[in-house]
C-alpha atoms as a PDB file:
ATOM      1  CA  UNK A   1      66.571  72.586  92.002  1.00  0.00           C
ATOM      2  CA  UNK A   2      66.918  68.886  92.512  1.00  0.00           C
ATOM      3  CA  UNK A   3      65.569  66.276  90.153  1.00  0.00           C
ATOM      4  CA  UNK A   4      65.224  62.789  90.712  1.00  0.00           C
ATOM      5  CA  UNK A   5      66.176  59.804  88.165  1.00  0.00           C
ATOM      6  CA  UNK A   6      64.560  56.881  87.856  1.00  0.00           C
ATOM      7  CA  UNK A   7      66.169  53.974  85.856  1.00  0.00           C
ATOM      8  CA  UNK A   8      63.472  51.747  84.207  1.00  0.00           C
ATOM      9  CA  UNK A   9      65.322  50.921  81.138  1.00  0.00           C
ATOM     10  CA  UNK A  10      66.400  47.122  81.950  1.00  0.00           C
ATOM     11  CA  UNK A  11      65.844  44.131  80.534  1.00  0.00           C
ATOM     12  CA  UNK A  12      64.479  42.665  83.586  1.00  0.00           C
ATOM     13  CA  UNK A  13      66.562  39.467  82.416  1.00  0.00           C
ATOM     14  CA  UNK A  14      66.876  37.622  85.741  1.00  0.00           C
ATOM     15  CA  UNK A  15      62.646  38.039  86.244  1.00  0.00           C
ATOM     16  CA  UNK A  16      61.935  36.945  82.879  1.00  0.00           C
ATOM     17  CA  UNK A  17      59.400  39.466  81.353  1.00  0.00           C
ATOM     18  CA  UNK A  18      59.167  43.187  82.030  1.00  0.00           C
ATOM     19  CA  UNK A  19      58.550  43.597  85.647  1.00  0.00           C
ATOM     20  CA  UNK A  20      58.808  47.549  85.310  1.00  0.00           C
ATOM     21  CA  UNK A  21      54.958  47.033  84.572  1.00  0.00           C
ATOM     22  CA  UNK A  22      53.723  44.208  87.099  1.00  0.00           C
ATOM     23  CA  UNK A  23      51.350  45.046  89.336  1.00  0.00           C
ATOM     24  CA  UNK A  24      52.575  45.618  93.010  1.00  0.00           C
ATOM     25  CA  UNK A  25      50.039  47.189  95.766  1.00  0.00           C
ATOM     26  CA  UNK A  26      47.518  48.678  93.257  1.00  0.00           C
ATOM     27  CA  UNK A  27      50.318  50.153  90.539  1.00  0.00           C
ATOM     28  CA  UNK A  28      53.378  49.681  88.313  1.00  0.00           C
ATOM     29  CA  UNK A  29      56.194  48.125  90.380  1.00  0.00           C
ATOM     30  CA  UNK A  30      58.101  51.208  88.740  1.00  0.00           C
ATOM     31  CA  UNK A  31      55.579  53.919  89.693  1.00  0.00           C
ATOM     32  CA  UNK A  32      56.443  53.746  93.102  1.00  0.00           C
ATOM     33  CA  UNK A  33      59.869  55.313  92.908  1.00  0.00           C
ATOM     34  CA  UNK A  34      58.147  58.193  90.528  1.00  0.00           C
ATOM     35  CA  UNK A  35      55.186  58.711  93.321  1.00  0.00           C
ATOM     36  CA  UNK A  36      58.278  58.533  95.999  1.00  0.00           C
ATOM     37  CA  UNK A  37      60.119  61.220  94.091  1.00  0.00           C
ATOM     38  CA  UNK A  38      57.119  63.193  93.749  1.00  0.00           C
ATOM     39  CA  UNK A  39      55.708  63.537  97.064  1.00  0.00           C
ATOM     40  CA  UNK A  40      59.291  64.098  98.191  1.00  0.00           C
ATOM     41  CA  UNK A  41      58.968  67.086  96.627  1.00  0.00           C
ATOM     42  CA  UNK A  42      61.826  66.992  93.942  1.00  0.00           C
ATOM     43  CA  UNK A  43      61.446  69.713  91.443  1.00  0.00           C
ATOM     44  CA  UNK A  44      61.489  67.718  88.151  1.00  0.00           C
ATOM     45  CA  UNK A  45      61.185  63.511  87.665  1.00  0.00           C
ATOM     46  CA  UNK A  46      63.262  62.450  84.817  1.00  0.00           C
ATOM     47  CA  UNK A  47      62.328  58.547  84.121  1.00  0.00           C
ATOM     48  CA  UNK A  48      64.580  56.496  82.128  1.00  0.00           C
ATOM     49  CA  UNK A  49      62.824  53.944  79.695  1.00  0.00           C
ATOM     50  CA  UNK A  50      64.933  51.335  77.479  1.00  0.00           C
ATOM     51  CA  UNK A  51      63.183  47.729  77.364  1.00  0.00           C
ATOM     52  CA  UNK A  52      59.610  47.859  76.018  1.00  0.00           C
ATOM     53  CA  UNK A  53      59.710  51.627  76.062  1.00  0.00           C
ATOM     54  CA  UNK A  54      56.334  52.408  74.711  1.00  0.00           C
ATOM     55  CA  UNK A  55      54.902  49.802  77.097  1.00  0.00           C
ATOM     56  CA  UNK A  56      56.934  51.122  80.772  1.00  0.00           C
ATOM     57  CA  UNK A  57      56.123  54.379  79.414  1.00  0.00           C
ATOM     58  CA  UNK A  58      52.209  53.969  78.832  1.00  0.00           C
ATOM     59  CA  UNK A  59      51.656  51.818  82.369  1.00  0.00           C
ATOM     60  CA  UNK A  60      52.975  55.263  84.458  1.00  0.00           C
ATOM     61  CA  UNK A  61      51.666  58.261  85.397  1.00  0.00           C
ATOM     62  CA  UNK A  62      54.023  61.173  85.975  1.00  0.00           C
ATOM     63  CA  UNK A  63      53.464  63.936  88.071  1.00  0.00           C
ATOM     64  CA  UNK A  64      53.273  67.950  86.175  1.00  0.00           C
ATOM     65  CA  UNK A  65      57.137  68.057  86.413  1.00  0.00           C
ATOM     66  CA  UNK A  66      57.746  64.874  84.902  1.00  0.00           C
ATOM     67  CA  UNK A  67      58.899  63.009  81.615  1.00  0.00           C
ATOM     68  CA  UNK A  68      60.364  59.860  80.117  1.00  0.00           C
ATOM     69  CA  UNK A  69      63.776  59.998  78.045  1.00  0.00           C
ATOM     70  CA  UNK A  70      64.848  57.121  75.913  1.00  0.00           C
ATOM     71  CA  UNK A  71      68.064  55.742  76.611  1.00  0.00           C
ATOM     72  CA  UNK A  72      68.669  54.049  73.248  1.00  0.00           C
ATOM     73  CA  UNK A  73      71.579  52.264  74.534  1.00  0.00           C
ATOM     74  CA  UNK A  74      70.053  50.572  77.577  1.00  0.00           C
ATOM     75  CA  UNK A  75      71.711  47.549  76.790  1.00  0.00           C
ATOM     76  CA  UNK A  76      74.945  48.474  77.791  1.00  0.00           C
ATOM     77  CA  UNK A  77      74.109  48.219  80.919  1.00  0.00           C
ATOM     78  CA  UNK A  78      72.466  51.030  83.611  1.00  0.00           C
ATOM     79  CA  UNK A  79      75.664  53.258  83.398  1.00  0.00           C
ATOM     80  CA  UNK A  80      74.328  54.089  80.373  1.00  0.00           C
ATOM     81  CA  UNK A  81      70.906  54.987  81.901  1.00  0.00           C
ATOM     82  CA  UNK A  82      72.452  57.323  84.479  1.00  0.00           C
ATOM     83  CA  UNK A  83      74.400  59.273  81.930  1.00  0.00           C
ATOM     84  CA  UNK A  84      71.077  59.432  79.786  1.00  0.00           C
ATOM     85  CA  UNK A  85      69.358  60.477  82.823  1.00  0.00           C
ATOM     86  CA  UNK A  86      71.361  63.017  83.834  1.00  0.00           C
ATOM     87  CA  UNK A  87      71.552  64.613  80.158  1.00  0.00           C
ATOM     88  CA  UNK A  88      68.223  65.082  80.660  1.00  0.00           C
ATOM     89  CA  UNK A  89      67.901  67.154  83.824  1.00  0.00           C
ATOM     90  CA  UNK A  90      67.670  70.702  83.919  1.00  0.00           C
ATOM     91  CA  UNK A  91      70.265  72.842  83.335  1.00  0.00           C
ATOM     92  CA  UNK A  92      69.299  74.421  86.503  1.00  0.00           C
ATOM     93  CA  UNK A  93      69.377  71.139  88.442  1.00  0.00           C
ATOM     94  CA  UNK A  94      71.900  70.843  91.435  1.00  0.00           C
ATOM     95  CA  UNK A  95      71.797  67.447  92.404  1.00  0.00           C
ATOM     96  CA  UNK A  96      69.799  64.540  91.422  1.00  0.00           C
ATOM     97  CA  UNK A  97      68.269  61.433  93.454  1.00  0.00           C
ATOM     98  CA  UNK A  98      69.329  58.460  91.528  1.00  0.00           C
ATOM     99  CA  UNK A  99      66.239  55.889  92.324  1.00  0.00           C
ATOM    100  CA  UNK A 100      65.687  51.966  90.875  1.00  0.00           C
ATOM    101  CA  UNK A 101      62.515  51.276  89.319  1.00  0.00           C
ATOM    102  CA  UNK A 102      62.406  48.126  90.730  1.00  0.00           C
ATOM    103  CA  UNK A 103      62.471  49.238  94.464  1.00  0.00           C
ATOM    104  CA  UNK A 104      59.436  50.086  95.334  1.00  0.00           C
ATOM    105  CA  UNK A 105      60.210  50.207  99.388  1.00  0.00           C
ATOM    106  CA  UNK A 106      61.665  53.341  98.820  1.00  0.00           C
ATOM    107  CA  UNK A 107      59.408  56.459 100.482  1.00  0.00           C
ATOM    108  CA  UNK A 108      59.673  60.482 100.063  1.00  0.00           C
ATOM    109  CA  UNK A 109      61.143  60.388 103.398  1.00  0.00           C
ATOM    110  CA  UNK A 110      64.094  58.051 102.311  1.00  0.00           C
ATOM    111  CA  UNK A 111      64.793  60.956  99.568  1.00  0.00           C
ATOM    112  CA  UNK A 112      64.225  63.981 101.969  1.00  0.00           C
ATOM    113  CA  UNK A 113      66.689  62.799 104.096  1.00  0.00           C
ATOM    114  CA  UNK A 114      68.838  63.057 101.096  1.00  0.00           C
ATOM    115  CA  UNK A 115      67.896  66.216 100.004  1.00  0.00           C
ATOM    116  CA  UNK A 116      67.842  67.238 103.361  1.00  0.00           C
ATOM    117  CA  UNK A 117      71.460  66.608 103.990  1.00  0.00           C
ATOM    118  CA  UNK A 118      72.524  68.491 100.284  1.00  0.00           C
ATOM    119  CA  UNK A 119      70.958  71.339 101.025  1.00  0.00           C
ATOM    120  CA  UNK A 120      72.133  71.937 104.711  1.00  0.00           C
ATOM    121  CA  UNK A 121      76.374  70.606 103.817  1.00  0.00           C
ATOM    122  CA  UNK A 122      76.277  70.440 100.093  1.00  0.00           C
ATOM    123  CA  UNK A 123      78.258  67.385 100.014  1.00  0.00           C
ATOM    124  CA  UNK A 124      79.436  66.022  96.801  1.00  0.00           C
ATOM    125  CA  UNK A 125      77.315  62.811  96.996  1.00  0.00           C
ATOM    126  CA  UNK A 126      74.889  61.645  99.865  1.00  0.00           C
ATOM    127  CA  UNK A 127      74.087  58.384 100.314  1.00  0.00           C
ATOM    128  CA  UNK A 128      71.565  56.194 102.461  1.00  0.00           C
ATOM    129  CA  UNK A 129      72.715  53.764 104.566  1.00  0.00           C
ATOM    130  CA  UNK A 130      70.464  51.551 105.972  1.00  0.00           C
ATOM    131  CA  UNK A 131      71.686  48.608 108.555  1.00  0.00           C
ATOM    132  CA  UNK A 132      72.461  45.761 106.104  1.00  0.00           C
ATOM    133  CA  UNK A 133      73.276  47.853 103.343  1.00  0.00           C
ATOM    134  CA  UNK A 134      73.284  50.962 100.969  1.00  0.00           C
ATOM    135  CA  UNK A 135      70.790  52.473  99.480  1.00  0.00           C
ATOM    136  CA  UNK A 136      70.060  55.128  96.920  1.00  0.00           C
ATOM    137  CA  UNK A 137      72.239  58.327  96.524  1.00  0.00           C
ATOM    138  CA  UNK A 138      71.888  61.957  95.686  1.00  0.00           C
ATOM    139  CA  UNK A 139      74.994  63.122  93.042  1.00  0.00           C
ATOM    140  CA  UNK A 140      75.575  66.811  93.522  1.00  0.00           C
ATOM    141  CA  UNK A 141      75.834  68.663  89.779  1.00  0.00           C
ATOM    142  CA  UNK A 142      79.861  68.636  90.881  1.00  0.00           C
ATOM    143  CA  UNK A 143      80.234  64.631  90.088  1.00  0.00           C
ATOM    144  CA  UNK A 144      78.157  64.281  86.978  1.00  0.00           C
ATOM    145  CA  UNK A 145      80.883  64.213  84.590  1.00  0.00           C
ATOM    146  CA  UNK A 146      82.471  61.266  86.559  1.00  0.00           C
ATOM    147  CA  UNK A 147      79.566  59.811  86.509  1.00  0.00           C
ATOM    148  CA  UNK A 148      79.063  60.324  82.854  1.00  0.00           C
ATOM    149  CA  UNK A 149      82.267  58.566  82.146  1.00  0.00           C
ATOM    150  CA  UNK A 150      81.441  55.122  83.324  1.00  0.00           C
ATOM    151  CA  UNK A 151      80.459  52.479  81.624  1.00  0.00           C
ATOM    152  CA  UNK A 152      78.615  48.389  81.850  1.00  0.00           C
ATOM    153  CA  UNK A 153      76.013  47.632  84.113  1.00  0.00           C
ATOM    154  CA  UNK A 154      77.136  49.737  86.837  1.00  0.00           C
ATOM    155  CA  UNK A 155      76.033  52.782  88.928  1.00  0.00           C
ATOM    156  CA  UNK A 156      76.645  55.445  91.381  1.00  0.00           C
ATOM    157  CA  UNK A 157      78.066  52.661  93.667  1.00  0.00           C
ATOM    158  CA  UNK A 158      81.840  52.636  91.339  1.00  0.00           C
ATOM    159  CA  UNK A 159      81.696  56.551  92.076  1.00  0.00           C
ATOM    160  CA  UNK A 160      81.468  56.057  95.531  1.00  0.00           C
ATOM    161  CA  UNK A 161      84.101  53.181  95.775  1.00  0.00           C
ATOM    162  CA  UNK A 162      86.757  55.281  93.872  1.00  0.00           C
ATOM    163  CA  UNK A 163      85.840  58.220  96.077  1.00  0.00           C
ATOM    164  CA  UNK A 164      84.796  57.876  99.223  1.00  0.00           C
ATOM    165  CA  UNK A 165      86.107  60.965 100.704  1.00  0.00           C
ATOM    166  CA  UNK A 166      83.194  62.574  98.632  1.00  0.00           C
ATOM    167  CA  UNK A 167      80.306  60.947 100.106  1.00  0.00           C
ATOM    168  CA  UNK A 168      78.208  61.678 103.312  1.00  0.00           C
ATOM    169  CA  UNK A 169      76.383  58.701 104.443  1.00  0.00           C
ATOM    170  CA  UNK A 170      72.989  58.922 106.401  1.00  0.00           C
ATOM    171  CA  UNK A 171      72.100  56.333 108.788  1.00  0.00           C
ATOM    172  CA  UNK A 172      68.762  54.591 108.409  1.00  0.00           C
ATOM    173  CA  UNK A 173      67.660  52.325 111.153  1.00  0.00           C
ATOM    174  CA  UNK A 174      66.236  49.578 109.425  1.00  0.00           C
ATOM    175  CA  UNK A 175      67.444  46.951 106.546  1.00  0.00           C
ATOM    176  CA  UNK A 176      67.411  48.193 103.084  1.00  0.00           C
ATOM    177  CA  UNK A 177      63.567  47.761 101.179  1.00  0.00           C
ATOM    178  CA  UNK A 178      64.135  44.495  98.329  1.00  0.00           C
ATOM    179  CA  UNK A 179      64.976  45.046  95.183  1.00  0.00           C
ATOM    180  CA  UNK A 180      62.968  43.166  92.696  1.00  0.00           C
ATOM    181  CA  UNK A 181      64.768  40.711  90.609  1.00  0.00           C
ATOM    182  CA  UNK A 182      63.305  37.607  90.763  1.00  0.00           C
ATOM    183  CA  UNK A 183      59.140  36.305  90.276  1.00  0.00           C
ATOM    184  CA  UNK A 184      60.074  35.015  93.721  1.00  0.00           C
ATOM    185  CA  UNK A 185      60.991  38.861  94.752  1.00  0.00           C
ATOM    186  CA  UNK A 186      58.020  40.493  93.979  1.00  0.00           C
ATOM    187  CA  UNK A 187      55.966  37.214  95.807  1.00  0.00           C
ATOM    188  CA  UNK A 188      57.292  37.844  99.149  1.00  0.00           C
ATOM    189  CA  UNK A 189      56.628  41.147  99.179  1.00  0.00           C
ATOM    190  CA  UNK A 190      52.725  40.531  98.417  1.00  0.00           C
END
């Protein structure tokens, strides 16, 4: 079983307003990585709301395996998100696909090549890289209590610096889809 994770609990402090919600190509900016997740055919969607909870929450639609958990502490920074995040997976889950709400470039064949690669080596982490950069990463169950003890605004990336004997990268021939910080972002990509 592999679930996927996607953090939508910022503050969406360098946009200005919660951008979790804004419209991009006909939906929430954040559905995107749930519809990626789903149609990649991950066996549970585990979406991480903090900010304006009730209003992330009520904008998405979540596929039969899905749900929302509430990472009270969302403040601290999207460590604090993962570790909620991964609480929240199944007990039977394997590995999880740690996705960014704010991403929406990211497509189900970005995460099969993940799971893909877990299910064929079992590595301890697998992570894309496209040509100017990395991109999301699947944890095998193995790291989640590292992961679990860090802290701030940081994510998977602090695992894989302290550990990069763990981590199987896969090569994707094109430069990384925009993350969505700015107004001027999510403009350029309309």
């Amino acid at each position: 079983m592999i679930t996927g994770i996607v953090l939508a609990a910022g503050t969406s402090s360098r946009f200005g307003r919660t951008k979790q919600v804004l419209e991009f190509e006909g939906k929430p900016l954040a559905q995107h990585a749930i519809d990626a997740a789903a149609a990649a055919g991950l066996n549970e969607v585990v979406v991480v709301l903090g900010h304006d909870a009730e209003r992330v929450g009520a904008s998405l639609l979540l596929p039969a395996s899905g749900r929302t958990v509430l990472n009270p502490r969302y403040e601290a920074g999207q460590s604090t998100s993962l570790v909620a995040g991964l609480a929240a997976a199944s007990p039977q889950s394997e590995a999880a696909v740690v996705l960014l709400a704010d991403q929406p470039g990211i497509t189900a064949e970005h995460i099969r090549a993940l799971v893909d690669a877990f299910e064929v080596r079992h590595p301890a982490i697998v992570r894309l890289r496209f040509r100017d950069g990395p991109g999301p990463a699947l944890l095998s169950r193995e790291v989640w209590d590292e992961a679990r003890n860090l802290a701030g605004d940081t994510g998977a990336r602090e695992i894989i610096v302290a550990h990069p004997e763990w981590v199987e990268e896969i090569p994707v021939d094109s430069d990384a889809p925009a993350d969505v910080d700015r107004p001027s972002d999510l403009e350029r990509l309309r």
